[in-house]
Each structure stands twice: as C-alpha cells, then as structure tokens.
Protein backbone atom coordinates (compact mmCIF):
# COMPACT_ATOMS: atom_id res chain seq x y z
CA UNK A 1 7.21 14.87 0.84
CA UNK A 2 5.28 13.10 4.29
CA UNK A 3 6.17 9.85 5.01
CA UNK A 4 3.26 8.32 3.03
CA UNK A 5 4.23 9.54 0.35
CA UNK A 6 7.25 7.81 0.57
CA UNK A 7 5.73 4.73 1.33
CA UNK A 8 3.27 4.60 -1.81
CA UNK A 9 6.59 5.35 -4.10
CA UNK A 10 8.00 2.48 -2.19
CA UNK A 11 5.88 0.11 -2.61
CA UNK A 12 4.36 1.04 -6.27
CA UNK A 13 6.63 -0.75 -8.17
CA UNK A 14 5.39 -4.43 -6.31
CA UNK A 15 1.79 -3.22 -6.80
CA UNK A 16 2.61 -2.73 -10.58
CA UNK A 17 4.35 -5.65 -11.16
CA UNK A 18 1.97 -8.68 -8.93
CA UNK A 19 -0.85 -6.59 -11.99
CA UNK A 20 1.25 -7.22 -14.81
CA UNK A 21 1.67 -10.98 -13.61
CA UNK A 22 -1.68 -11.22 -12.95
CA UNK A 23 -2.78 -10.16 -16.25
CA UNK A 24 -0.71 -12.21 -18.05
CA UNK A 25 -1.52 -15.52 -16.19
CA UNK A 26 -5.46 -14.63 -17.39
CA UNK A 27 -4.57 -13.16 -20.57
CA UNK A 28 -5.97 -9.28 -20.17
CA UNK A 29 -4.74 -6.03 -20.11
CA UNK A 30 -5.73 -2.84 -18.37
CA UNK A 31 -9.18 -2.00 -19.14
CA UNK A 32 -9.39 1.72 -19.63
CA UNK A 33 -6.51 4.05 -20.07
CA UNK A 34 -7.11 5.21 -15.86
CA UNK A 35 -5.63 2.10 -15.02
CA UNK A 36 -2.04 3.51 -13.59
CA UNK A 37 -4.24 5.87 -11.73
CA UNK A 38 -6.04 2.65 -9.69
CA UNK A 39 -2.70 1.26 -9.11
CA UNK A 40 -1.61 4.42 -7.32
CA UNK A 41 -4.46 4.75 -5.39
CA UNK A 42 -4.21 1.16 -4.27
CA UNK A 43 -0.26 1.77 -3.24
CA UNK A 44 -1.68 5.07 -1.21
CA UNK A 45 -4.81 2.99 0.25
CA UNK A 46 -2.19 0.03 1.42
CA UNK A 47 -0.29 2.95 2.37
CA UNK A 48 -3.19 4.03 5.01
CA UNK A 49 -3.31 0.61 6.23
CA UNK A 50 0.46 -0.11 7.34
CA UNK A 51 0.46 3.17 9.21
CA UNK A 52 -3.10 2.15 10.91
CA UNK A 53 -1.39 -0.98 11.61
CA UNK A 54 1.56 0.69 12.86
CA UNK A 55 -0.14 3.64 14.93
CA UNK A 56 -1.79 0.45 16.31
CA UNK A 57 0.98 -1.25 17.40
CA UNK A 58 3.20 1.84 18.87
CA UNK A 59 0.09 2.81 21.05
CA UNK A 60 -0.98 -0.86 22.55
CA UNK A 61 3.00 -0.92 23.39
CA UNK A 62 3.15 2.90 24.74
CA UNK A 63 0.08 1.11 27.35
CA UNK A 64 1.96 -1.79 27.99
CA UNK A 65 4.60 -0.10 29.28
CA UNK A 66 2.90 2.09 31.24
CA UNK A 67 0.68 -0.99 33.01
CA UNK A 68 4.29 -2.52 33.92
C-alpha cells in the first residue's frame, strides 16, 4: 500500500462524515447509488493535493538551505 493510499483511508472517514452533516442540515441524501464512489475519489483527489503541498514545501526548504 503507497503512502497515498494511506492517506485517503485516513482521511475518508472526515470526508464521509462533514457529507452526512451536510445532508442532513439541507435535508437530502445521496443522489445515485455511486455516491461512496465520489467520496473516495474526493479523499484520493485531497490526497494529491497535501502531497503537492508537501513536495512544495520540502523543495522551497531543500533551496533555502542551499542559498544559506
């Protein structure tokens, strides 16, 4: 299992429970019976973006340190 992986199982279970609130605050439900799918590829897609942000941050350090 890669790290991202791991990180999309970690963070799933927020994902799936800030839905549930928000459906019942307006009063829906999931629309089709794909819906669990879309949650998982929203946990992988906020997956992407913490290690973007993260790659980000370890290489601007990796040149600030090599500048000083």
């Amino acid at each position: 299992m890669e790290l991202r992986d791991q990180f999309a199982i970690a963070i799933l279970p927020a994902i799936y429970r800030d839905t549930c609130i928000e459906w019942r605050e307006i009063g829906t439900g999931p629309v089709d019976e794909h819906w669990r799918d879309g949650l998982a590829l929203e946990a992988y897609w906020k997956t992407d973006e913490m290690l973007k942000m993260h790659d980000y941050k370890f290489i601007k350090q990796n040149q600030n340190e090599e500048t000083t």
